[in-house]
C-alpha atoms as a PDB file:
ATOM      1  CA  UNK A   1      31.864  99.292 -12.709  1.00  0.00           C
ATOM      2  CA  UNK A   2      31.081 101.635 -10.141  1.00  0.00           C
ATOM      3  CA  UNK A   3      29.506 100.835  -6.817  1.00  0.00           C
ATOM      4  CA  UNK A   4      26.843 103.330  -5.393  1.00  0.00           C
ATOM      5  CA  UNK A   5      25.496 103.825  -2.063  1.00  0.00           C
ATOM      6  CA  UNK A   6      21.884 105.809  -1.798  1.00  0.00           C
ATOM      7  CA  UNK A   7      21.023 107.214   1.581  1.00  0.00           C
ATOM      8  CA  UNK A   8      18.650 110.525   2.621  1.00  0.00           C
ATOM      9  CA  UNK A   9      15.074 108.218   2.656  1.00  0.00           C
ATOM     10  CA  UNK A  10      12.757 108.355   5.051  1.00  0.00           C
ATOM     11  CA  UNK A  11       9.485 108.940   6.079  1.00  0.00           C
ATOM     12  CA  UNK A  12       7.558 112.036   4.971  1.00  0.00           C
ATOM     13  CA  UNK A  13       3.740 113.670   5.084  1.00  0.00           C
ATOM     14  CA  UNK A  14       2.556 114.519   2.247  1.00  0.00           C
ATOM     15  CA  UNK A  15       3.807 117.772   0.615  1.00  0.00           C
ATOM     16  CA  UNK A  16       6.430 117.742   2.203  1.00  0.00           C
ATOM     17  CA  UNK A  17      10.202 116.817   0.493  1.00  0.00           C
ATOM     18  CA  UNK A  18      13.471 114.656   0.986  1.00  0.00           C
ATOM     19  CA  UNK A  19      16.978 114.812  -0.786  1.00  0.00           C
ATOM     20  CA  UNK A  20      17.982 111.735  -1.573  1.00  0.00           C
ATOM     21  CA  UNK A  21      21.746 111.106  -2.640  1.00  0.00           C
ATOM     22  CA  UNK A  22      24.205 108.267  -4.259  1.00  0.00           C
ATOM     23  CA  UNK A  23      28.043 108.092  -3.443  1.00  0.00           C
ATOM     24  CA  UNK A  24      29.463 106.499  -5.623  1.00  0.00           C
ATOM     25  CA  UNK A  25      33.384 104.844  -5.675  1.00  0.00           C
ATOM     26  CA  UNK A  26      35.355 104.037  -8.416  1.00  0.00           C
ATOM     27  CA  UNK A  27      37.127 104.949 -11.599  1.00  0.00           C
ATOM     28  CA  UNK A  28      35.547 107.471 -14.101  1.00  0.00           C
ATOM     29  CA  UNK A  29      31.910 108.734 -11.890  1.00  0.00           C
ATOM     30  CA  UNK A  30      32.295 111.929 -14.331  1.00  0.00           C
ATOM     31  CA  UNK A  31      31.763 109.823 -17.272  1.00  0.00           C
ATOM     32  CA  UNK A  32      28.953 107.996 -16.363  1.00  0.00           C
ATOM     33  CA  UNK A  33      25.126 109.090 -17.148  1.00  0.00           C
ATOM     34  CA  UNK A  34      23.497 108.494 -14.326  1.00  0.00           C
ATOM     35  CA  UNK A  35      19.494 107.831 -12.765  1.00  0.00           C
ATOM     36  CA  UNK A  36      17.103 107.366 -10.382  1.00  0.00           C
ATOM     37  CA  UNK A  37      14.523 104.499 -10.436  1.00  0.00           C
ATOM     38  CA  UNK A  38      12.140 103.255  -8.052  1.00  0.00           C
ATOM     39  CA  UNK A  39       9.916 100.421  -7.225  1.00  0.00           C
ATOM     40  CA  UNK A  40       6.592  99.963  -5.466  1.00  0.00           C
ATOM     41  CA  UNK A  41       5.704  96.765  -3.777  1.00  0.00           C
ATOM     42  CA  UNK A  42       4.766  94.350  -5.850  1.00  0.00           C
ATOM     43  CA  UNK A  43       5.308  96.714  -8.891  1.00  0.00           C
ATOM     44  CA  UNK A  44       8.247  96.689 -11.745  1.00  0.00           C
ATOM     45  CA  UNK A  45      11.265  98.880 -11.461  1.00  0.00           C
ATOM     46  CA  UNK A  46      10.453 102.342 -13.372  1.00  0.00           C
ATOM     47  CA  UNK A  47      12.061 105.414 -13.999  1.00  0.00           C
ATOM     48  CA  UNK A  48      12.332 108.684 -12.054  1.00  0.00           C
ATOM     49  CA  UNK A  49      15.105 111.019 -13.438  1.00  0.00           C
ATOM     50  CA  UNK A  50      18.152 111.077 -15.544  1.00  0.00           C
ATOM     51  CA  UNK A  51      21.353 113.059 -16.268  1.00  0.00           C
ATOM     52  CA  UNK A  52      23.922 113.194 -18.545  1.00  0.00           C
ATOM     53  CA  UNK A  53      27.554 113.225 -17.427  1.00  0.00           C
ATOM     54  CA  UNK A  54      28.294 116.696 -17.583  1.00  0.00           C
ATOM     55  CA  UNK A  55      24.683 117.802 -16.512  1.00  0.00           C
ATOM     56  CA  UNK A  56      23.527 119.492 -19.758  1.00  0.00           C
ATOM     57  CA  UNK A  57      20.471 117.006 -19.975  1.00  0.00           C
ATOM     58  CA  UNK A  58      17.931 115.948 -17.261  1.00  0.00           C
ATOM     59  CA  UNK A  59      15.272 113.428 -17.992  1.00  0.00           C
ATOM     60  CA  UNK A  60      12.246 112.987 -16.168  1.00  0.00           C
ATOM     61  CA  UNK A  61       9.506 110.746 -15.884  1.00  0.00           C
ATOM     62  CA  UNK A  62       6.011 112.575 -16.388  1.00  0.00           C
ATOM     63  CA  UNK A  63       4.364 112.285 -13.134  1.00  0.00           C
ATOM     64  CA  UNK A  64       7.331 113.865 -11.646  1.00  0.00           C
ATOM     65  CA  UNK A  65       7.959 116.739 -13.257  1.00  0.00           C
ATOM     66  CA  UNK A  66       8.234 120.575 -11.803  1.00  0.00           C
ATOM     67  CA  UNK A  67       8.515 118.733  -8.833  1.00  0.00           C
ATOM     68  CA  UNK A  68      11.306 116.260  -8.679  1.00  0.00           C
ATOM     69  CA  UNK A  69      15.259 117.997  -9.681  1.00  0.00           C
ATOM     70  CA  UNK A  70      18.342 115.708 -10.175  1.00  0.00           C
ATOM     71  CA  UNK A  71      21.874 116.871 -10.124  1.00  0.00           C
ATOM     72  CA  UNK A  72      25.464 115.683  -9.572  1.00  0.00           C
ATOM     73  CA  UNK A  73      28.850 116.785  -8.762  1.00  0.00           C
ATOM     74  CA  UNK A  74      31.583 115.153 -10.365  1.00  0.00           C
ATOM     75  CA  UNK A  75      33.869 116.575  -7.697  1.00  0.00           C
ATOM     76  CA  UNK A  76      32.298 114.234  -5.197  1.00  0.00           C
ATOM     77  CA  UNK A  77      31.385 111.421  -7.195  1.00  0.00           C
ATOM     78  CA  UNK A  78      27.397 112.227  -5.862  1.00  0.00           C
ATOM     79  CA  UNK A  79      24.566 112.519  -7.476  1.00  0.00           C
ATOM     80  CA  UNK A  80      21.091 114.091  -5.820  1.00  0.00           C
ATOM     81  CA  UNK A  81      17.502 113.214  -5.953  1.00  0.00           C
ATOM     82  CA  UNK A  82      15.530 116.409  -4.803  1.00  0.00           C
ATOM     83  CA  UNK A  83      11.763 115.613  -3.990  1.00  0.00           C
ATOM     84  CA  UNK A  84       9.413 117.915  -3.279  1.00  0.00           C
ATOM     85  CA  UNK A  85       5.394 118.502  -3.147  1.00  0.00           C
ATOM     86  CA  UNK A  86       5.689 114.543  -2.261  1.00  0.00           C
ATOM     87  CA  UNK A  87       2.401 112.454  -2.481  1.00  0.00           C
ATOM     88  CA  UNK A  88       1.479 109.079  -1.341  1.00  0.00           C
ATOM     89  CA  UNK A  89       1.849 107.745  -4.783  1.00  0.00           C
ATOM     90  CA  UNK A  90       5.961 108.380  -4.832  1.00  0.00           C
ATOM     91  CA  UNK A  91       6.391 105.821  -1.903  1.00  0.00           C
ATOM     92  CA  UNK A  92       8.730 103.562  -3.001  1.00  0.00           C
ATOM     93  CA  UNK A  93      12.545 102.076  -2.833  1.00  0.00           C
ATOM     94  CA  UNK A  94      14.652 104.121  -4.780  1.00  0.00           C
ATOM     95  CA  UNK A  95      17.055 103.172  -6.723  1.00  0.00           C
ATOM     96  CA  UNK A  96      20.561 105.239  -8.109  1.00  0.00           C
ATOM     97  CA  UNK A  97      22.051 103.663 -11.072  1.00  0.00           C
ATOM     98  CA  UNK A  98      24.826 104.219 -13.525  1.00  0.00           C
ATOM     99  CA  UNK A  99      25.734 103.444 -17.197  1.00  0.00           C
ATOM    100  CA  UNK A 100      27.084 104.492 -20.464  1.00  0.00           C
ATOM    101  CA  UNK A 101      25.007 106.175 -23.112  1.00  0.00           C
ATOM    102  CA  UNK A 102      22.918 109.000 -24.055  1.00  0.00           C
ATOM    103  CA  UNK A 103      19.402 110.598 -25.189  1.00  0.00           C
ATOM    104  CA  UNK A 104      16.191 110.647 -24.262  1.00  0.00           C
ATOM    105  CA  UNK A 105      15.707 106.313 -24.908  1.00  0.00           C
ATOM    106  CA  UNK A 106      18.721 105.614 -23.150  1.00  0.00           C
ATOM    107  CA  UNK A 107      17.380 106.477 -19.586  1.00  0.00           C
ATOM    108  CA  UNK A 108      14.554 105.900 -18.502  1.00  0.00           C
ATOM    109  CA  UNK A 109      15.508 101.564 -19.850  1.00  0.00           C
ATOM    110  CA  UNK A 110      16.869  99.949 -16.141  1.00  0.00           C
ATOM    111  CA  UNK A 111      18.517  97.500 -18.919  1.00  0.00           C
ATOM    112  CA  UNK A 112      20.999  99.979 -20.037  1.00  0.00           C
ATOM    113  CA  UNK A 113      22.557 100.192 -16.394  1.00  0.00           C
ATOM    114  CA  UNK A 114      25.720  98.261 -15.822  1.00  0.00           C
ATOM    115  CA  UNK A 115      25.992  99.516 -11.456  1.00  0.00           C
ATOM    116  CA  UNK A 116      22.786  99.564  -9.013  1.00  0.00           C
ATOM    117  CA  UNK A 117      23.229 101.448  -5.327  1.00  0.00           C
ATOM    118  CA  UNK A 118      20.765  98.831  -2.660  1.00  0.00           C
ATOM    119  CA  UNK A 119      18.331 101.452  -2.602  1.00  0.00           C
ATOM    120  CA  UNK A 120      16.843 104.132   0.125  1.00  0.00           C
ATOM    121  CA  UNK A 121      13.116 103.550   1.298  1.00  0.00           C
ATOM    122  CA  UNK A 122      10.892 106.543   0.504  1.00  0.00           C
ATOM    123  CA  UNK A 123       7.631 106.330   2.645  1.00  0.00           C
ATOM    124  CA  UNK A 124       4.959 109.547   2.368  1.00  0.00           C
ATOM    125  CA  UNK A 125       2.230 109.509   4.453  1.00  0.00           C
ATOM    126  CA  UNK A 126      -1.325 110.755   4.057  1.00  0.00           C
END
């Protein structure tokens, strides 16, 4: 397994963006596809965004398209969360996460995940 570590949350007005990122220790980051997931209060665990180890697929869920971008560098064992045009609605902890597999059903199921970060709190603001 790999153990992750999300920081860059925080509170935000509307419109406005954050860059969230995961550090993550151990053997083999570059092989790992990796996400973002999040979770209202009171609400189930969904997913945000997905990428494949060597970054030649992104997934995203459909609310945040054209707005959200995830990326990673396997030099630094990080993967980012860029935000932007944020909304009230996007509040939420968010969640990094890491596990082997691939395509488009593989990501966006929290099951599939073998290695969750604690999560960052993502407030926006009205």
């Amino acid at each position: 397994q790999v153990q992750l570590v999300e920081s860059g949350g925080g509170l935000v007005q509307a419109g406005g963006s954050l860059r969230l990122s995961c550090a993550a220790s151990g053997r083999a980051f570059s092989s790992y596809a990796m996400a973002w997931f999040r979770q209202a209060p009171g609400k189930e665990r969904l997913f945000v965004a997905g990428i494949s180890w060597r970054s030649s697929k992104t997934f995203y869920e459909d609310s945040v398209k054209g707005r959200f971008t995830v990326s990673r560098d396997n030099a630094k064992n990080t993967v980012s969360l860029q935000m932007n045009s944020l909304t009230p609605e996007d509040t939420a902890v968010y969640y990094c996460a890491a596990g082997y597999g691939s395509g488009s059903f593989y990501y966006p199921a929290s099951e599939n995940y073998d290695s969750w970060g604690q999560g960052t709190q993502v407030t926006v603001s009205s």
